[in-house]
Protein backbone atom coordinates (compact mmCIF):
# COMPACT_ATOMS: atom_id res chain seq x y z
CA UNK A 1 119.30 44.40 69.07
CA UNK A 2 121.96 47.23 68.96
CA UNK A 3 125.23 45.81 66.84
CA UNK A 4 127.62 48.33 68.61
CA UNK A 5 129.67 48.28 64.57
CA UNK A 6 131.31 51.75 64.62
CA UNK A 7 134.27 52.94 62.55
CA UNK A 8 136.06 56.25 63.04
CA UNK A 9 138.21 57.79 61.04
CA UNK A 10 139.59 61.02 61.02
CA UNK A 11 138.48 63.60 58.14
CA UNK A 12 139.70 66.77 56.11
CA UNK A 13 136.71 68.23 53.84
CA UNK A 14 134.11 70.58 54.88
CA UNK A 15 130.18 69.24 55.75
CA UNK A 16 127.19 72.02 55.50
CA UNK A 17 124.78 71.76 58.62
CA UNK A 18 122.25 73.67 59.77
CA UNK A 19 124.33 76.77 59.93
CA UNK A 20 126.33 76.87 57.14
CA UNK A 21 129.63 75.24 56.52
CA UNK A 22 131.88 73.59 58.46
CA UNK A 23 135.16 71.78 58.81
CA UNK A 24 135.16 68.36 59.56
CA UNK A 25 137.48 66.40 61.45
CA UNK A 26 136.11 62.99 61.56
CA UNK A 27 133.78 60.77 60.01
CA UNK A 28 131.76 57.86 61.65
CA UNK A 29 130.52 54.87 60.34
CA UNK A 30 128.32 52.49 61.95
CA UNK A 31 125.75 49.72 61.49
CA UNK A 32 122.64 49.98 64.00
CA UNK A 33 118.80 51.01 64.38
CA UNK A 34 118.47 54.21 62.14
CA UNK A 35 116.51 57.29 63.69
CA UNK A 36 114.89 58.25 60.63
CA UNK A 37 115.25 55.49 57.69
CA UNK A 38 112.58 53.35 57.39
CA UNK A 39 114.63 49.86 57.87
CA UNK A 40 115.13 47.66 60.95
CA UNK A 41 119.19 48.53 60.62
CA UNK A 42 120.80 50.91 58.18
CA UNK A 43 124.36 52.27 57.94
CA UNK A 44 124.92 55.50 59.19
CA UNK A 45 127.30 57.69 57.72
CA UNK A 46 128.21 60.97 60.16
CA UNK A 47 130.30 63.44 58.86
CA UNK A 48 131.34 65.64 61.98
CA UNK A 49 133.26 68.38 63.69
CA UNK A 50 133.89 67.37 67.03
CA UNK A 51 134.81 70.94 68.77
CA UNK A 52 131.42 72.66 67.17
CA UNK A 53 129.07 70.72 69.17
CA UNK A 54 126.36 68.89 67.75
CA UNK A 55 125.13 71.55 65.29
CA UNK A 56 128.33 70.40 63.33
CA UNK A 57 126.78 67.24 61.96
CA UNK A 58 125.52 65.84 58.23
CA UNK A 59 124.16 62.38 58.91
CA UNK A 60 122.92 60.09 56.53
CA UNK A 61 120.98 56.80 56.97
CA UNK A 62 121.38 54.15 54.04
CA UNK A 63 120.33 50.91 52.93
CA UNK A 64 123.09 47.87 52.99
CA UNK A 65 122.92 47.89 49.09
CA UNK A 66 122.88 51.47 49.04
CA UNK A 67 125.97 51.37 51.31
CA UNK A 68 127.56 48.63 48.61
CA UNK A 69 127.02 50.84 45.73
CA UNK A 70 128.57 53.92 47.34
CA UNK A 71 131.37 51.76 48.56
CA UNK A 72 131.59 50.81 44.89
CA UNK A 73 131.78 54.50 43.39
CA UNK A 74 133.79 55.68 45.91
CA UNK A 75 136.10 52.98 44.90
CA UNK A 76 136.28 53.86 41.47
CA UNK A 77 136.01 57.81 41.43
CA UNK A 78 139.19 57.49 44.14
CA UNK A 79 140.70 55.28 41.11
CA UNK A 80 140.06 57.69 38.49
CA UNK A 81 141.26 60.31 40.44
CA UNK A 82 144.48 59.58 41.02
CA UNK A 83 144.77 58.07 37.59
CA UNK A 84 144.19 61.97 36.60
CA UNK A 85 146.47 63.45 39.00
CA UNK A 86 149.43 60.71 38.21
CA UNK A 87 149.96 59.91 41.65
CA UNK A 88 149.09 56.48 43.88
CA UNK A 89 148.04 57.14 47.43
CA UNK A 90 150.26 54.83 49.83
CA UNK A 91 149.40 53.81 53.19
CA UNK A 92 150.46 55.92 56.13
């Protein structure tokens, strides 16, 4: 059963595909059957440049816990890091 749970949010960085670097300029998050992973349902994390074409891709395919513990880290490097810099991020 497909769960149609998909997130996008825009994204600054840079993802390496196939052909090198890249910039990004979104990211997608979603909740479904996994092409590769060996589970019934994993999340899929797509990090993406829309304008490149499909070459302009890093996917991965995680676990639920796996996604939980990332979520986690992410969490607390983000924390950390702006403990370091001295500055809170605010909504916009």
């Amino acid at each position: 059963m497909c769960t149609s749970i998909v997130e996008i949010v825009k994204a600054e960085g840079a993802g390496k595909g196939e052909h090198g670097w890249f910039d990004l300029t979104h990211s997608v998050v979603s909740y479904d059957h996994p092409h590769h992973a060996l589970y019934d349902e994993a999340i899929t994390l797509d990090f993406v440049n829309s304008t490149l074409g499909p070459s302009a891709r890093v996917a991965v395919e995680i676990s639920l816990q796996s996604a939980r513990d990332l979520s986690a880290a992410l969490i607390k490097a983000i924390a950390e890091a702006e403990e370091v810099e001295g500055i809170r991020l605010r909504d916009t």
